[in-house]
C-alpha atoms as a PDB file:
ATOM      1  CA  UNK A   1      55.097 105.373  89.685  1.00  0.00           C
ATOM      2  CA  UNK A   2      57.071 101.868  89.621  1.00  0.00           C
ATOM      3  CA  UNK A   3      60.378 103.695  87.983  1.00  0.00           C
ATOM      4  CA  UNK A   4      59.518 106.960  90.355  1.00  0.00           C
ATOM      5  CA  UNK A   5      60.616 104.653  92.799  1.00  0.00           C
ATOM      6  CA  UNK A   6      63.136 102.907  91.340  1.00  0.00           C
ATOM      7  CA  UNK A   7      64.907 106.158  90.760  1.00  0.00           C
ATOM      8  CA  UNK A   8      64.790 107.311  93.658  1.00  0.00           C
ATOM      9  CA  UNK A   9      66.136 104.677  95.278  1.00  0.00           C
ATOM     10  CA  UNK A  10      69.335 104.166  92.529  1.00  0.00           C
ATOM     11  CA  UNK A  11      70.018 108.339  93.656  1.00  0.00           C
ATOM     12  CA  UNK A  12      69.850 107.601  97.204  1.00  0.00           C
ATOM     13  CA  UNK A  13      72.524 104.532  96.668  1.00  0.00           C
ATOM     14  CA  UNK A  14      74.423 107.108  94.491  1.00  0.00           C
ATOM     15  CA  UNK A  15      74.787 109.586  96.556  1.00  0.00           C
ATOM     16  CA  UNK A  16      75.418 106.808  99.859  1.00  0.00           C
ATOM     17  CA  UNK A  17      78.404 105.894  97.991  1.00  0.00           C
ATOM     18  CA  UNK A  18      79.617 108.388  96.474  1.00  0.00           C
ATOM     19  CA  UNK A  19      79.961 110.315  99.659  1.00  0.00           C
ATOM     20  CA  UNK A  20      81.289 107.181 101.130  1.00  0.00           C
ATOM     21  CA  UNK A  21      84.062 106.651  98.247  1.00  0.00           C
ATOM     22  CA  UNK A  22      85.154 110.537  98.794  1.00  0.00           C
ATOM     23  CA  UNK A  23      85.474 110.151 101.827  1.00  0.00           C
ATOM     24  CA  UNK A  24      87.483 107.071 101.632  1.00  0.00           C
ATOM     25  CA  UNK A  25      89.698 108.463  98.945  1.00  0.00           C
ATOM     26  CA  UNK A  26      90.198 112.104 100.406  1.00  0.00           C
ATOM     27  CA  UNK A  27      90.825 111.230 103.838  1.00  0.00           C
ATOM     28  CA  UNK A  28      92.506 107.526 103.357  1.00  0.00           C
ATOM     29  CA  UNK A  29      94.853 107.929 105.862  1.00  0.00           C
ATOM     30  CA  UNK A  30      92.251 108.800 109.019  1.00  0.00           C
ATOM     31  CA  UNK A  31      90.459 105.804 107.604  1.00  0.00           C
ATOM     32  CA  UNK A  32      93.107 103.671 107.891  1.00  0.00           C
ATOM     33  CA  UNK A  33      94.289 104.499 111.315  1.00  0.00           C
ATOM     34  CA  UNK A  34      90.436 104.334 112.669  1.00  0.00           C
ATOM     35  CA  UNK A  35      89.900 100.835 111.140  1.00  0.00           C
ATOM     36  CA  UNK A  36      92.437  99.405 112.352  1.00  0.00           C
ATOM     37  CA  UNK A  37      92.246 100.135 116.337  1.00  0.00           C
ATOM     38  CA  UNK A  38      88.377  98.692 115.098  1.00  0.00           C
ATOM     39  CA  UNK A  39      89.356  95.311 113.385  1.00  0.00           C
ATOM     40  CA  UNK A  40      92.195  95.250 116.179  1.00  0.00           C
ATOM     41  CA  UNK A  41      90.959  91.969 117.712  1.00  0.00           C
ATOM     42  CA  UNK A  42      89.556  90.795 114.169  1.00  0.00           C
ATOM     43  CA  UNK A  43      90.679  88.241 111.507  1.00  0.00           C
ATOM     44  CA  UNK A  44      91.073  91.527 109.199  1.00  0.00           C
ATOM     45  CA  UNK A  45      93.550  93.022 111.758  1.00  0.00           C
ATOM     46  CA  UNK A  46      96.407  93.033 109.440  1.00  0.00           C
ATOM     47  CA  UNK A  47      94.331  93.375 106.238  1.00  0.00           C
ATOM     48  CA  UNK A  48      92.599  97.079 106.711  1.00  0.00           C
ATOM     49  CA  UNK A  49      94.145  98.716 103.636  1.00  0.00           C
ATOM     50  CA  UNK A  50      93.374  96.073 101.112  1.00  0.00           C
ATOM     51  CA  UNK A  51      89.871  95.479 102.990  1.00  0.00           C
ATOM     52  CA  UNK A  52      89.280  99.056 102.584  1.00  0.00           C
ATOM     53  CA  UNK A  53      90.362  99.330  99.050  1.00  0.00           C
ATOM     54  CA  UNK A  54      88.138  96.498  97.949  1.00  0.00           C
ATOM     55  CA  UNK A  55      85.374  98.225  99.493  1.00  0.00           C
ATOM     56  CA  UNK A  56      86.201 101.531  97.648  1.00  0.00           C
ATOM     57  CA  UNK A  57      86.394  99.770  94.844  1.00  0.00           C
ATOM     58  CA  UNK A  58      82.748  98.420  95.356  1.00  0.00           C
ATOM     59  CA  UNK A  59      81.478 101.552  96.242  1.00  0.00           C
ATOM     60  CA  UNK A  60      82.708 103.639  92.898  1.00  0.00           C
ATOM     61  CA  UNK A  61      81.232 100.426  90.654  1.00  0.00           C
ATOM     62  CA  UNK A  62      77.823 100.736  92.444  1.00  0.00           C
ATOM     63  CA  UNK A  63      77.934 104.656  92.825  1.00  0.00           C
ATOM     64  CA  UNK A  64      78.752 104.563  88.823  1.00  0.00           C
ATOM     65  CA  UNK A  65      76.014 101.903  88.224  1.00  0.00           C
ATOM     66  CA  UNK A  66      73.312 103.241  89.728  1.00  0.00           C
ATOM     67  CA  UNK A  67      73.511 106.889  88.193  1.00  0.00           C
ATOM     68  CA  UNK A  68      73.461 104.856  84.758  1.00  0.00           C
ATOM     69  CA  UNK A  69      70.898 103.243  86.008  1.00  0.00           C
ATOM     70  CA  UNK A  70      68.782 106.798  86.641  1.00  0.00           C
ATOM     71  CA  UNK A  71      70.058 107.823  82.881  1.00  0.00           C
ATOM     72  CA  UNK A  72      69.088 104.879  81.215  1.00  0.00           C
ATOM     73  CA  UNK A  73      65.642 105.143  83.519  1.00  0.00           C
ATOM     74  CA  UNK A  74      65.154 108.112  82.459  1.00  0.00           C
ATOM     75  CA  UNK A  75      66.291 107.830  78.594  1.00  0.00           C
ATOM     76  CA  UNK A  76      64.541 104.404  77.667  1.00  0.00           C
ATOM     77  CA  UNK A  77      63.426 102.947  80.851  1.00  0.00           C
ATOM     78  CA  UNK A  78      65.759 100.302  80.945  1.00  0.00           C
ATOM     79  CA  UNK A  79      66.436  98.965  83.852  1.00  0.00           C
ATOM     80  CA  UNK A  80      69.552  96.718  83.352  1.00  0.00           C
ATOM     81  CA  UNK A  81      72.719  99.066  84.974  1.00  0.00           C
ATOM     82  CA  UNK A  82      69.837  99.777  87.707  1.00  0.00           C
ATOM     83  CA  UNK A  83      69.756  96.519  88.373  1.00  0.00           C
ATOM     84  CA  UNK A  84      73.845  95.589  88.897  1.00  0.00           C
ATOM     85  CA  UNK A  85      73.989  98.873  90.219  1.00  0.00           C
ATOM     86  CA  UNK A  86      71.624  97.900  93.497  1.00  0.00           C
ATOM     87  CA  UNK A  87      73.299  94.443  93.479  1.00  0.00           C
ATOM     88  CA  UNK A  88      76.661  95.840  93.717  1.00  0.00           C
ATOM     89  CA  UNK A  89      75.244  98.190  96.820  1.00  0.00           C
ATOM     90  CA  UNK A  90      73.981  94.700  98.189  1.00  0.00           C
ATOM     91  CA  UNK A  91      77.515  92.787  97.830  1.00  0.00           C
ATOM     92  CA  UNK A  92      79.069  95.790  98.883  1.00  0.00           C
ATOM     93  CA  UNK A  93      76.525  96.287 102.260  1.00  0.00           C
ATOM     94  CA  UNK A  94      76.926  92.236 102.697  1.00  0.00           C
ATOM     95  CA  UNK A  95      80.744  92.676 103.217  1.00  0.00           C
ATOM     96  CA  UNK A  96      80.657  96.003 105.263  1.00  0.00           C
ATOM     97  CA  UNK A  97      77.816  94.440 107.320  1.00  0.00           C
ATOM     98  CA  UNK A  98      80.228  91.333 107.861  1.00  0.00           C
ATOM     99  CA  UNK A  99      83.259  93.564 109.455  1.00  0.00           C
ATOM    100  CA  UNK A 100      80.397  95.428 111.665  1.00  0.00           C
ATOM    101  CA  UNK A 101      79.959  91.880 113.178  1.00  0.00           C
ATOM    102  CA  UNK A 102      83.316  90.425 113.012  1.00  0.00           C
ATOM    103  CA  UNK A 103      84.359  93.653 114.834  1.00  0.00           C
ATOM    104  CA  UNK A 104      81.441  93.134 117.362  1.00  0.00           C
ATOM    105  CA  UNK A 105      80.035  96.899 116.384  1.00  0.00           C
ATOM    106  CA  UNK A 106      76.085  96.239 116.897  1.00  0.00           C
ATOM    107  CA  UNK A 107      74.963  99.387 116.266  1.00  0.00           C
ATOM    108  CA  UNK A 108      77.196  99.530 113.039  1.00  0.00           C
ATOM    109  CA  UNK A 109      75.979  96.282 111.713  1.00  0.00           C
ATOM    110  CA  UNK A 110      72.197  97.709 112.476  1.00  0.00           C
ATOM    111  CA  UNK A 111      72.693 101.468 110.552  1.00  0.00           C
ATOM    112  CA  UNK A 112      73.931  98.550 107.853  1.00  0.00           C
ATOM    113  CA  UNK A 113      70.981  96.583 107.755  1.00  0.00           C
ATOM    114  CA  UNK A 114      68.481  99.865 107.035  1.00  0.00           C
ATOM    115  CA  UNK A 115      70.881 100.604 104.039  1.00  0.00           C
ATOM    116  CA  UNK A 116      70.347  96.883 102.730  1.00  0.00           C
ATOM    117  CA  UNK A 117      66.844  97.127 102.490  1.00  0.00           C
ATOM    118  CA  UNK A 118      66.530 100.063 100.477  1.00  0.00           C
ATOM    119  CA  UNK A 119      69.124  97.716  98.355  1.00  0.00           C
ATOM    120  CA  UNK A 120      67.192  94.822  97.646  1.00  0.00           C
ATOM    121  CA  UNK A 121      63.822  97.098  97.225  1.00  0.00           C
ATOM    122  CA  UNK A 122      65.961  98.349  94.545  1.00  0.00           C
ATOM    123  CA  UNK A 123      66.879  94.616  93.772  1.00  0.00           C
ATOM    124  CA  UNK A 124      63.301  93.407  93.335  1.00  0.00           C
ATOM    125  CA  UNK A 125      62.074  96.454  91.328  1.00  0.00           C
ATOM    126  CA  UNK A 126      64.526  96.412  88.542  1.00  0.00           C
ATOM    127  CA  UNK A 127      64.837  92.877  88.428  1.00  0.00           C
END
């Protein structure tokens, strides 16, 4: 039951970020444009591509991680690329989370927050 669980959580980060990355990477320049006019009055103002390329970055490690994580659940019931796999998600929701509220975007920061928890359920059962 414990690794049903587990599993299904690691697929539901998977697929969060995976659809996130693609969408990052197939529509960069959109993204761009609508970040900045929403970090306009922000500290990351003039620092939306890199910003947003970090976070890409994040997203493929933890999107890569966690489906490892379901393989290796599934193969041996290891639970070590499970594990970095819902960290990663966590670091990654920490810093998206932190330019919801540096850009004053409430509801943003909230949708956020439900995504973390599923995280660090993850956290705590493959830990």
């Amino acid at each position: 039951m414990h690794n049903t669980a587990s599993l299904l959580v690691l697929v539901f980060l998977a697929v969060t970020f995976i659809q996130s990355g693609y969408d990052k990477i197939f529509a960069w320049n959109d993204n761009v444009s609508w970040l900045k006019s929403h970090f306009e009055k922000t500290i990351l103002k003039n620092q939306v591509p890199m910003a947003l390329g970090i976070i890409l970055l994040l997203e493929v490690l933890a999107s890569v991680a966690c489906l490892a994580g379901c393989v290796e659940l599934l193969v041996n019931g290891g639970r070590t690329f499970g594990f970095y796999g819902a960290v990663i998600s966590c670091i990654t929701l920490i810093m998206l989370l932190l330019g919801q509220r540096l850009a004053k975007d409430y509801d943003g920061a909230r949708t956020i927050a439900i995504y973390f928890i599923v995280a660090v359920l993850a956290v705590n059962w493959l830990g």
